[in-house]
C-alpha atoms as a PDB file:
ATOM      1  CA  UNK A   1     -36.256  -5.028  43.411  1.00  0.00           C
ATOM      2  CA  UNK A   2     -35.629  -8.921  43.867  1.00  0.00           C
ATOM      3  CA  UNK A   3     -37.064  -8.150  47.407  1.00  0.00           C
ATOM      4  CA  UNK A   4     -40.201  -6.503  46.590  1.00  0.00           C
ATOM      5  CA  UNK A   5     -40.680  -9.285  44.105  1.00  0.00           C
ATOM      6  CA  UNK A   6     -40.204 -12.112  46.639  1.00  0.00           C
ATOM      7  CA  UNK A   7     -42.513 -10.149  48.995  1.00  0.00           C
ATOM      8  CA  UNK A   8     -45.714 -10.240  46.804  1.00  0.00           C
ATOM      9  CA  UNK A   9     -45.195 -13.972  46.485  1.00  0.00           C
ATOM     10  CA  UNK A  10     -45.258 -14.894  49.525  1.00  0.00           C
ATOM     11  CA  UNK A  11     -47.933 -12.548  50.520  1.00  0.00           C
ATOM     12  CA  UNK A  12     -49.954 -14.320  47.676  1.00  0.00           C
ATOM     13  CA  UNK A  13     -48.993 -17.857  49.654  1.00  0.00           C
ATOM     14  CA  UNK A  14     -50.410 -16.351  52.435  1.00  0.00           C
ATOM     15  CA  UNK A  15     -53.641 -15.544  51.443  1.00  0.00           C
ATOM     16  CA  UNK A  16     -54.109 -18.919  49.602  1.00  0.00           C
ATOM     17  CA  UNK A  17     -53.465 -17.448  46.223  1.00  0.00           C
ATOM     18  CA  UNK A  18     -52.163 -20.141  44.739  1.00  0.00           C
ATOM     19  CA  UNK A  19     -53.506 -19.155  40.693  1.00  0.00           C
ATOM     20  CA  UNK A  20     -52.591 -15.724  41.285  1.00  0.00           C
ATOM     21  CA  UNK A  21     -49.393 -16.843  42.361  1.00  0.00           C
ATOM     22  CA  UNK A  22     -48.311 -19.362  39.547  1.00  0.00           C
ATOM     23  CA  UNK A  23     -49.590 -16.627  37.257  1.00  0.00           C
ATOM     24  CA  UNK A  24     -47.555 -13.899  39.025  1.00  0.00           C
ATOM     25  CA  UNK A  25     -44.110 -16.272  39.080  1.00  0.00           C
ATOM     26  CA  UNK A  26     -44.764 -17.287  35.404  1.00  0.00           C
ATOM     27  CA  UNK A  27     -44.539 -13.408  34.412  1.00  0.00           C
ATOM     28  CA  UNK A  28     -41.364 -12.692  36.881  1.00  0.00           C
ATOM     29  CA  UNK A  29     -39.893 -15.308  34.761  1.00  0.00           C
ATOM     30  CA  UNK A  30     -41.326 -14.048  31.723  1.00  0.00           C
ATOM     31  CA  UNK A  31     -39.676 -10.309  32.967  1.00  0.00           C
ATOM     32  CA  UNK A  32     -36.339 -12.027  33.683  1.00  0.00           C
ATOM     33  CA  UNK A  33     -36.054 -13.669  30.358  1.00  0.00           C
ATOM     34  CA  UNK A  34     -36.966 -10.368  28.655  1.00  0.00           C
ATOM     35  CA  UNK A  35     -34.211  -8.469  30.415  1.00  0.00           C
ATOM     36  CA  UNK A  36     -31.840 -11.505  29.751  1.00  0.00           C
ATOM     37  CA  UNK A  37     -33.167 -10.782  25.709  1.00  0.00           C
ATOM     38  CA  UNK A  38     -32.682  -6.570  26.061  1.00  0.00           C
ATOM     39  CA  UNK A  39     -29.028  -7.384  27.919  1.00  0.00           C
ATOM     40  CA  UNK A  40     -27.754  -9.591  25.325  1.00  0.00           C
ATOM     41  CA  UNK A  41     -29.307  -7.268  22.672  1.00  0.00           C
ATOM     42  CA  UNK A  42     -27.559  -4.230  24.149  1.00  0.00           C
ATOM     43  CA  UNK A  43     -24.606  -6.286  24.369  1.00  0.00           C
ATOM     44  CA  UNK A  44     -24.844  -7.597  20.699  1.00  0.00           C
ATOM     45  CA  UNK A  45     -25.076  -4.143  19.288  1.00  0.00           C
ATOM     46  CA  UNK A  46     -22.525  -2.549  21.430  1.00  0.00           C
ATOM     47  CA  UNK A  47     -19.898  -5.334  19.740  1.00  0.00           C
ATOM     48  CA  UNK A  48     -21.155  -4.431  16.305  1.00  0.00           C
ATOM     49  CA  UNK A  49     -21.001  -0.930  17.332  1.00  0.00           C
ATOM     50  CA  UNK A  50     -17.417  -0.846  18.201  1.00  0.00           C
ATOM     51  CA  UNK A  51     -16.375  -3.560  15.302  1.00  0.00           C
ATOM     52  CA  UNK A  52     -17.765  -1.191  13.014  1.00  0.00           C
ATOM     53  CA  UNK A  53     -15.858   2.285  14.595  1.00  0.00           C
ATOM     54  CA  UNK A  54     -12.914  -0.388  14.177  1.00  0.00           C
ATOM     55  CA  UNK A  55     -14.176  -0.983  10.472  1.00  0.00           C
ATOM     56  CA  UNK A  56     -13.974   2.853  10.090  1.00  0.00           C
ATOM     57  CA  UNK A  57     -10.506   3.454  11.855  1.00  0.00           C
ATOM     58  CA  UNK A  58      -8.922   0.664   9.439  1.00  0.00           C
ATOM     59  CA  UNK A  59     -10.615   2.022   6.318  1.00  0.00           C
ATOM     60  CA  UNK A  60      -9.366   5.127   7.116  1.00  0.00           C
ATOM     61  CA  UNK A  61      -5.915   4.305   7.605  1.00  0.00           C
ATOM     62  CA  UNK A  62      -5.611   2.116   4.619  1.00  0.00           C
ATOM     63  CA  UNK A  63      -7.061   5.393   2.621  1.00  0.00           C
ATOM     64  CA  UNK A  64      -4.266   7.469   4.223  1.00  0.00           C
ATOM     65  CA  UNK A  65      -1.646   4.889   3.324  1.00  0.00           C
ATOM     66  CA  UNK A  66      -2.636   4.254   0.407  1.00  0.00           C
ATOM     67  CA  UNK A  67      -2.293   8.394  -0.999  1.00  0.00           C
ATOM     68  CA  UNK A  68       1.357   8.044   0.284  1.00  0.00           C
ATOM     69  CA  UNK A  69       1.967   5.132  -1.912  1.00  0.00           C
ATOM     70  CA  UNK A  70       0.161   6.073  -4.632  1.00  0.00           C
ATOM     71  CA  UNK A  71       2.557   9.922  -4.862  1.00  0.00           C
ATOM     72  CA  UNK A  72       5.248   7.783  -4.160  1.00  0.00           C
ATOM     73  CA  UNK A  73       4.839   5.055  -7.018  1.00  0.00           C
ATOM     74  CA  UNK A  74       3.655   7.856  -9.178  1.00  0.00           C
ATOM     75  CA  UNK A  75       7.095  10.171  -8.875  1.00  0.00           C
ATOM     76  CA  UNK A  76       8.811   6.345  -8.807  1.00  0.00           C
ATOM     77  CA  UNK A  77       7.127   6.176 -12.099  1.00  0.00           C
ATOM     78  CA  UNK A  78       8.237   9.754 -13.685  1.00  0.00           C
ATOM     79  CA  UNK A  79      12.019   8.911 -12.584  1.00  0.00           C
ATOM     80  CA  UNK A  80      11.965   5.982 -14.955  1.00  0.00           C
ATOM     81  CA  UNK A  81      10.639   8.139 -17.870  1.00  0.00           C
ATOM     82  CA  UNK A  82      14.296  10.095 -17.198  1.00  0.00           C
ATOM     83  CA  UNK A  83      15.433   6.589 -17.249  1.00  0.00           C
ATOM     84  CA  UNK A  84      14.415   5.599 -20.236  1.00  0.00           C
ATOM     85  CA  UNK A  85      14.950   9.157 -22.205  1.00  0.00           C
ATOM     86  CA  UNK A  86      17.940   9.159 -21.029  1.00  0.00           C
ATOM     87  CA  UNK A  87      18.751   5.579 -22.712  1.00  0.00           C
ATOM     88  CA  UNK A  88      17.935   7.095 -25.956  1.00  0.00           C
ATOM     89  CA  UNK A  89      19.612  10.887 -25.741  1.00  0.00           C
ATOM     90  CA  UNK A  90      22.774   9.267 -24.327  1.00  0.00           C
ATOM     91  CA  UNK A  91      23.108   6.712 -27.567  1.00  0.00           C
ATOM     92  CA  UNK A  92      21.923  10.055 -29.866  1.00  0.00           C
ATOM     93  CA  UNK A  93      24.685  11.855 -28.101  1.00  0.00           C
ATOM     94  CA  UNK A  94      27.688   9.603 -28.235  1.00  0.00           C
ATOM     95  CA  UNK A  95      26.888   9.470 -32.186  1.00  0.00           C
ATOM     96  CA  UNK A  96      26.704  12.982 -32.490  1.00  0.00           C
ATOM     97  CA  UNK A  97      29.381  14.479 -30.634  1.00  0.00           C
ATOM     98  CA  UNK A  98      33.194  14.422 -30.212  1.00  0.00           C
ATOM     99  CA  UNK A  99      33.261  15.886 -27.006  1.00  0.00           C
ATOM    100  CA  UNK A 100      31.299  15.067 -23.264  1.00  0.00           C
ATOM    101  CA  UNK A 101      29.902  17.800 -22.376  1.00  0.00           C
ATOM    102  CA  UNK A 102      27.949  19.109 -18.570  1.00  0.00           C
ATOM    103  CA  UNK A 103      24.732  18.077 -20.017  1.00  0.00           C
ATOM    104  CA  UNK A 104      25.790  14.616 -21.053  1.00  0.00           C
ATOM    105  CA  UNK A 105      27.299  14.114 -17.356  1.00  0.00           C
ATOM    106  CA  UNK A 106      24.072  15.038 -15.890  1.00  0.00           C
ATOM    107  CA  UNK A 107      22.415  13.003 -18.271  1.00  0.00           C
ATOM    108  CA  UNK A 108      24.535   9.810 -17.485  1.00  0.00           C
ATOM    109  CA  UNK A 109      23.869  10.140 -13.852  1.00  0.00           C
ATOM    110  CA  UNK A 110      20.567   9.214 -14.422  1.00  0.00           C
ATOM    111  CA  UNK A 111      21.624   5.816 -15.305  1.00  0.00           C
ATOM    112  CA  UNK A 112      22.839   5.115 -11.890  1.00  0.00           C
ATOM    113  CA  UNK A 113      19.178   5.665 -10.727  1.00  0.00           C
ATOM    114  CA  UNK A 114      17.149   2.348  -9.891  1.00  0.00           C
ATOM    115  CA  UNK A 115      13.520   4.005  -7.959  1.00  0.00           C
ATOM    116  CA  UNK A 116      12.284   1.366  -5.545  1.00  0.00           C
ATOM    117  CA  UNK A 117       9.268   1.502  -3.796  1.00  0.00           C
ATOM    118  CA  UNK A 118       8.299   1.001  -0.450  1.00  0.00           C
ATOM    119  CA  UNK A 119       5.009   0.881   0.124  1.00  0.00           C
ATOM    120  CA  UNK A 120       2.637   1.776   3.998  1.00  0.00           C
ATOM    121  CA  UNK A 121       1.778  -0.810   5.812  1.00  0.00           C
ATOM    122  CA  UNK A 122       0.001   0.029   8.834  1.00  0.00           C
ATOM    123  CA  UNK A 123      -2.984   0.056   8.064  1.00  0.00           C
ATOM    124  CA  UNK A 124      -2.896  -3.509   6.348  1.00  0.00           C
ATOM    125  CA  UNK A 125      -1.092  -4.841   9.922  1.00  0.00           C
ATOM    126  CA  UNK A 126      -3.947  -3.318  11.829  1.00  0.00           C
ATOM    127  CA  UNK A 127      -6.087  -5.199   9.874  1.00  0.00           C
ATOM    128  CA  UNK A 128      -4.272  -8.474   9.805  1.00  0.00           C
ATOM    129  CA  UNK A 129      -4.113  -8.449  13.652  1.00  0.00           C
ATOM    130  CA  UNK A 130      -7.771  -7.300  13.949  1.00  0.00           C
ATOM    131  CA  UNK A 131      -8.788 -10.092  11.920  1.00  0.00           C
ATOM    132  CA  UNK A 132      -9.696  -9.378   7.971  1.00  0.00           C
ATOM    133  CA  UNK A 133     -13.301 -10.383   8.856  1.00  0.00           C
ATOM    134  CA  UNK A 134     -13.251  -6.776  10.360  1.00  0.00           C
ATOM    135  CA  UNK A 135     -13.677  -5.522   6.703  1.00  0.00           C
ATOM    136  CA  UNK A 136     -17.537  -6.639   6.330  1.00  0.00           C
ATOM    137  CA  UNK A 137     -17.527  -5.861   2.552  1.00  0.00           C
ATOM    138  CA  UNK A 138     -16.643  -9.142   1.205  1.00  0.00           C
ATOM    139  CA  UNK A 139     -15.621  -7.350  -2.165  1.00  0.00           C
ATOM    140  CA  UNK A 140     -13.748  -4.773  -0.186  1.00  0.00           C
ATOM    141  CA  UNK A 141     -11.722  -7.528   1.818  1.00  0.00           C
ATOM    142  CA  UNK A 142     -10.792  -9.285  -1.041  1.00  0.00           C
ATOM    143  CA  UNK A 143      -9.325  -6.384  -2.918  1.00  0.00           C
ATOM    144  CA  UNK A 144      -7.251  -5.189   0.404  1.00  0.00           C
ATOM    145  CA  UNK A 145      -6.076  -8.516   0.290  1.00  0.00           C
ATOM    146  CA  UNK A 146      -5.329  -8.461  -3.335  1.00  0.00           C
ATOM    147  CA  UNK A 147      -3.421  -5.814  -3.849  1.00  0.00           C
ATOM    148  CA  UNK A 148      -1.378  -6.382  -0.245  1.00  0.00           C
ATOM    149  CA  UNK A 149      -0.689  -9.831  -1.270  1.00  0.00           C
ATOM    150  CA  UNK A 150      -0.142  -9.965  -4.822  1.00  0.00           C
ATOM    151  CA  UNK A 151       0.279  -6.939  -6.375  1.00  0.00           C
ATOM    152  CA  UNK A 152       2.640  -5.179  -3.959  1.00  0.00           C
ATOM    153  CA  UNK A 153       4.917  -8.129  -3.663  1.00  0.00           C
ATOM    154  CA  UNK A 154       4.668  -9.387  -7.658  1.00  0.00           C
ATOM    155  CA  UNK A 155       5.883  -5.610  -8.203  1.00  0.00           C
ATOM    156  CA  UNK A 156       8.741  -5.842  -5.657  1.00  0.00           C
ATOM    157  CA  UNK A 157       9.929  -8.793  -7.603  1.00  0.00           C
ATOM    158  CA  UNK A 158      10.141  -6.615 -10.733  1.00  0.00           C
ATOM    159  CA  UNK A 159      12.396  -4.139  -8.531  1.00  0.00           C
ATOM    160  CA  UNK A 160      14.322  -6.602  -7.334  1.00  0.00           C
ATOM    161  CA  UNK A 161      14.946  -8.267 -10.915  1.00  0.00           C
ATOM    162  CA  UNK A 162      16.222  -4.725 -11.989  1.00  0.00           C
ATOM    163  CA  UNK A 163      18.619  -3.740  -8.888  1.00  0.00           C
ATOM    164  CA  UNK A 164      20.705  -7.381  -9.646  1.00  0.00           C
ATOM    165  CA  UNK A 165      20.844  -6.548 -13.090  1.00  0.00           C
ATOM    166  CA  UNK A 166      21.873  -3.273 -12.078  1.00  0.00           C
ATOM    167  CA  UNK A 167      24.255  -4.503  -9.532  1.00  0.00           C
ATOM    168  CA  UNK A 168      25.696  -7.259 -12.339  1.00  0.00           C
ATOM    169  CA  UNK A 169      25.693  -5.329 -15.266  1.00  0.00           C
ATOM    170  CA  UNK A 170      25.407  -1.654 -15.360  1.00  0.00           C
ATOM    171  CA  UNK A 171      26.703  -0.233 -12.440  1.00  0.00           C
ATOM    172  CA  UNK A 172      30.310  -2.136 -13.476  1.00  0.00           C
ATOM    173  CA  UNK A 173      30.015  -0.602 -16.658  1.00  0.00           C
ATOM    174  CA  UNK A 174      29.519   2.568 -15.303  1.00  0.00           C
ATOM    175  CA  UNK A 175      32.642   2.438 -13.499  1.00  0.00           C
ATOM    176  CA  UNK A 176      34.640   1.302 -16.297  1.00  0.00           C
ATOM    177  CA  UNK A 177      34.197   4.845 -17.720  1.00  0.00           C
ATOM    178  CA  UNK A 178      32.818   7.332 -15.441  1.00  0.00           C
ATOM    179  CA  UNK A 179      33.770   8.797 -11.980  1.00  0.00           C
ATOM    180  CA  UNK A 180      30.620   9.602  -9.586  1.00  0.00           C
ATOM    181  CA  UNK A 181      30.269  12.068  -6.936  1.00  0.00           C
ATOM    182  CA  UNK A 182      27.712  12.565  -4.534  1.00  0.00           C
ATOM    183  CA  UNK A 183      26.050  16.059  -4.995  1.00  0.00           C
ATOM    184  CA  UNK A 184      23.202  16.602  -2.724  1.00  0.00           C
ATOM    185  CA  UNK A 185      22.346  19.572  -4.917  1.00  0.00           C
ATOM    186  CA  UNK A 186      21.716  17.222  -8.023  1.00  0.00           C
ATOM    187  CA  UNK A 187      18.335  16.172  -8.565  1.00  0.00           C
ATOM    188  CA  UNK A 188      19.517  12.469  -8.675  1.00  0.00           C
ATOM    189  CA  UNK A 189      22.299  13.125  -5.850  1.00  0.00           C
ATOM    190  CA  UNK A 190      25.211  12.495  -8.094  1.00  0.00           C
ATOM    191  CA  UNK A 191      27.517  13.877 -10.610  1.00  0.00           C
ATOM    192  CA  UNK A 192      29.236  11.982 -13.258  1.00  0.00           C
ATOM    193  CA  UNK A 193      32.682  13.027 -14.988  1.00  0.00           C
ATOM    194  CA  UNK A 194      34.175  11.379 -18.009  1.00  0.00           C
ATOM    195  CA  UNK A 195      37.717  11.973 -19.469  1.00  0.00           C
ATOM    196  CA  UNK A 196      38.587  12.855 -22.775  1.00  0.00           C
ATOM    197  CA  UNK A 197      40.221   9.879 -23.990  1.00  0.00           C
ATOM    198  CA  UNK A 198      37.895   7.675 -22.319  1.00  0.00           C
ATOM    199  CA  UNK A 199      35.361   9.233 -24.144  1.00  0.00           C
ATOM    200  CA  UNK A 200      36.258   8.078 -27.161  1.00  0.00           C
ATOM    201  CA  UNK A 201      37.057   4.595 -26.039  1.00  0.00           C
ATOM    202  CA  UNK A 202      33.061   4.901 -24.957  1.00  0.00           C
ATOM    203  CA  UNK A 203      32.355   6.379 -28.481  1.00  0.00           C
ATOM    204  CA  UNK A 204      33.745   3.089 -29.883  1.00  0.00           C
ATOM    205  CA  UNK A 205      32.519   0.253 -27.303  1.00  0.00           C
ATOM    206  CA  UNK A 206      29.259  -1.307 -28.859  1.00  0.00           C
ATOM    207  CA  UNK A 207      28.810  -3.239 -25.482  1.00  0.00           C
ATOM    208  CA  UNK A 208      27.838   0.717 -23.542  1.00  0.00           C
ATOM    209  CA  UNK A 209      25.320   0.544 -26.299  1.00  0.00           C
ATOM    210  CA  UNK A 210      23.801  -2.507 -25.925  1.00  0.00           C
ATOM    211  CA  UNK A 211      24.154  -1.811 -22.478  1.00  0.00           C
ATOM    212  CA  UNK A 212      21.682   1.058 -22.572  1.00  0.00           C
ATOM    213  CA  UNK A 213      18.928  -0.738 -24.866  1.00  0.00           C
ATOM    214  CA  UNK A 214      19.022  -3.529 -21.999  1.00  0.00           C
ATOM    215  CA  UNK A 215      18.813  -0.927 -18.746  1.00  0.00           C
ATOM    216  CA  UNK A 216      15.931   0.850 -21.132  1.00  0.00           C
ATOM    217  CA  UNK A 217      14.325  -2.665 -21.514  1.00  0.00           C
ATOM    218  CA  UNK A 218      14.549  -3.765 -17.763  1.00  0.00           C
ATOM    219  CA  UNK A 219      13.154  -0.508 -17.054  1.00  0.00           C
ATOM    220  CA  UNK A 220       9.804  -0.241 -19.148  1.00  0.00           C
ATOM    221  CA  UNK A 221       8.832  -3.614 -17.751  1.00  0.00           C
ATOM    222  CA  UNK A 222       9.400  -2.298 -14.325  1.00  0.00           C
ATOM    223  CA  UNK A 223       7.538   0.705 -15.385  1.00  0.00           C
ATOM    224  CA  UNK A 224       4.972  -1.022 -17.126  1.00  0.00           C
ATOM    225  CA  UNK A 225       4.024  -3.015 -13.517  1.00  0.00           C
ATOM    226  CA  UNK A 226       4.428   0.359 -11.604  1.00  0.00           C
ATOM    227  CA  UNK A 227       1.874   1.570 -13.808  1.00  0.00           C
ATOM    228  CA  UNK A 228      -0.795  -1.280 -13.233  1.00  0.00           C
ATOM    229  CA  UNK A 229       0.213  -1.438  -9.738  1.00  0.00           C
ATOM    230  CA  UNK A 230      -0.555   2.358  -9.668  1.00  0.00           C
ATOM    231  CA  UNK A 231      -3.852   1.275 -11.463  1.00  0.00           C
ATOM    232  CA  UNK A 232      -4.950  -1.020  -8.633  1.00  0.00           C
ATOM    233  CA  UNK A 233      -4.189   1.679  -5.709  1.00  0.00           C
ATOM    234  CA  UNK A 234      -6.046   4.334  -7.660  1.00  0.00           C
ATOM    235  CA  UNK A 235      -9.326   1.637  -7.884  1.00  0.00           C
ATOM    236  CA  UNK A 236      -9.089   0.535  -4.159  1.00  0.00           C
ATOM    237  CA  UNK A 237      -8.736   4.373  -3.223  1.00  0.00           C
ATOM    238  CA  UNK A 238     -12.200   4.560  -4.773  1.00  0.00           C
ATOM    239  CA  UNK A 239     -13.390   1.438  -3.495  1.00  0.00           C
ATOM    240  CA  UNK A 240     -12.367   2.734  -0.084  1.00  0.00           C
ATOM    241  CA  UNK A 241     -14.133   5.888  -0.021  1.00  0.00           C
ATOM    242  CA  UNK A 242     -17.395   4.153  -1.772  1.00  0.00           C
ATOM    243  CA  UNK A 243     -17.410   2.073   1.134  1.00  0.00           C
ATOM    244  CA  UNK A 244     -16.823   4.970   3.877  1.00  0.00           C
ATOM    245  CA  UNK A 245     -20.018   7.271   1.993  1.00  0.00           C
ATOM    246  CA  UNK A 246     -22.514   3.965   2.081  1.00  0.00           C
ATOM    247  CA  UNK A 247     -21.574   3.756   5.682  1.00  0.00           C
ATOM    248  CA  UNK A 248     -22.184   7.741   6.365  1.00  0.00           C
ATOM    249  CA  UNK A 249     -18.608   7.980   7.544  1.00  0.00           C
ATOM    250  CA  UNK A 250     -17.188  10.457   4.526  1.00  0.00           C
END
C-alpha cells in the first residue's frame, strides 16, 4: 500500500503536478492521521472492554463471597441465641432442681461455644491487586471498601474481645465443675458431665451465676454487631447485583 502511494507521487512530480501533488500528500497525511485516530480508538475501547469483563469477574466474585459469609454469619448468629437461652435456662435450672440431669449437660455445653467468623476474601484481593479504580461505581467502591475495611475487622474485634474473656473467665470456671468430652455426634461437639456433690457446690456458688449474666452480656453485644454486620452484607449483596443488571450482566 505504502508503495502504490509513493508511486502516484512521484508520477505526479513527473508530470509537473506540483498542486495536485501537495494536495494529494496533504490527504495521505490526512489518511495516516485518521488511521492513527481509528487505531488508538480501537485500542482505547478494547482496554475499557476488557477493564470492564474484569469489572464483571470481580463483581461476581465478591457476590459469590459474599452469600458464603452472609449463611455463615447468619448460623454464627443463631448459635449465640443457644448462647444466650442457654444463660437463662441454666440459672432457671440450678434454682429449680436438686439433681443435673442429660438435658442440663447438653445445655451447659453450649457455654463452651464461642462462633467466630471468618469471612471470603478473594474476591476483595482480586480487587485490591487489580486496583479498586476497577470498580467504576464510585458508590459501589466505597461500600466494598467499607464493609472490607471497617466493618469486617470492627466485628472481629468484638470476637476477639469475647474468646479472651472466654479464655480468662469462663472456660476456668467451666472446669472447676464440669468434665467435657468431645462427641462428634453432639450438635456443639461436646458433652458435659457434672457430679453429684459438685452439683450442689454449683447450686450454692453465686460467682457461676454471675458468671452466666456476664457470658450472656459479652454475647448480645457480639450478637448485636453480627447482626449489623449481617445488615451491611445483605445491602452490598443488593448493591452488587443493582450494579451487574444496569450493566446487562445479570
Amino acid at each position: 500500500m505504502i508503495k502504490f502511494f509513493r508511486n502516484i507521487r512521484k508520477k505526479l512530480l513527473k508530470e509537473g503536478k506540483t498542486t495536485k501533488y501537495f494536495k494529494y500528500a496533504i490527504g495521505e497525511i490526512i489518511l495516516v492521521v485518521i488511521g492513527i485516530l481509528i487505531a488508538l480508538q480501537l485500542n482505547t475501547w478494547k482496554e475499557e472492554n476488557n477493564t470492564k469483563k474484569l469489572e464483571t469477574k470481580i463483581i461476581k466474585e465478591l457476590q459469590s463471597n459474599l452469600k458464603l459469609d452472609l449463611k455463615e454469619i447468619q448460623h454464627d448468629i443463631e448459635f449465640m441465641d443457644d448462647i444466650n437461652m442457654a444463660c437463662s435456662n441454666i440459672t432457671n435450672y440450678l434454682k429449680k432442681n436438686e439433681i443435673a440431669s442429660d438435658s442440663f449437660f447438653k445445655i451447659a455445653s453450649i457455654l463452651r461455644v464461642t462462633p467466630h467468623f471468618d469471612p471470603n476474601t478473594s474476591g476483595y484481593g482480586l480487587l485490591q491487586s487489580k486496583g479498586v479504580e476497577v470498580i467504576s461505581n464510585d458508590s459501589l467502591r466505597n461500600a466494598i471498601s467499607l464493609l472490607y475495611e471497617r466493618s469486617y475487622p470492627y466485628y472481629k474485634r468484638y470476637e476477639e474481645e469475647r474468646l479472651r474473656f472466654h479464655a480468662l473467665h469462663s472456660e476456668p470456671k467451666l472446669l472447676e465443675y464440669f468434665d467435657m468430652k468431645f462427641a462428634l455426634t453432639d450438635k456443639y461437639y461436646g458433652a458435659f458431665y457434672i457430679s453429684a456433690e459438685d452439683y450442689k457446690t454449683l447450686q450454692k456458688d453465686s460467682s457461676f451465676l454471675k458468671l452466666l449474666s456476664a457470658i450472656a452480656f459479652e454475647n448480645s453485644a457480639v450478637q448485636n454487631r453480627g447482626e449489623r454486620t449481617e445488615a451491611s452484607i445483605i445491602s452490598l449483596l443488593e448493591f452488587l447485583q443493582k450494579e451487574l443488571e444496569e450493566n446487562g450482566d445479570d
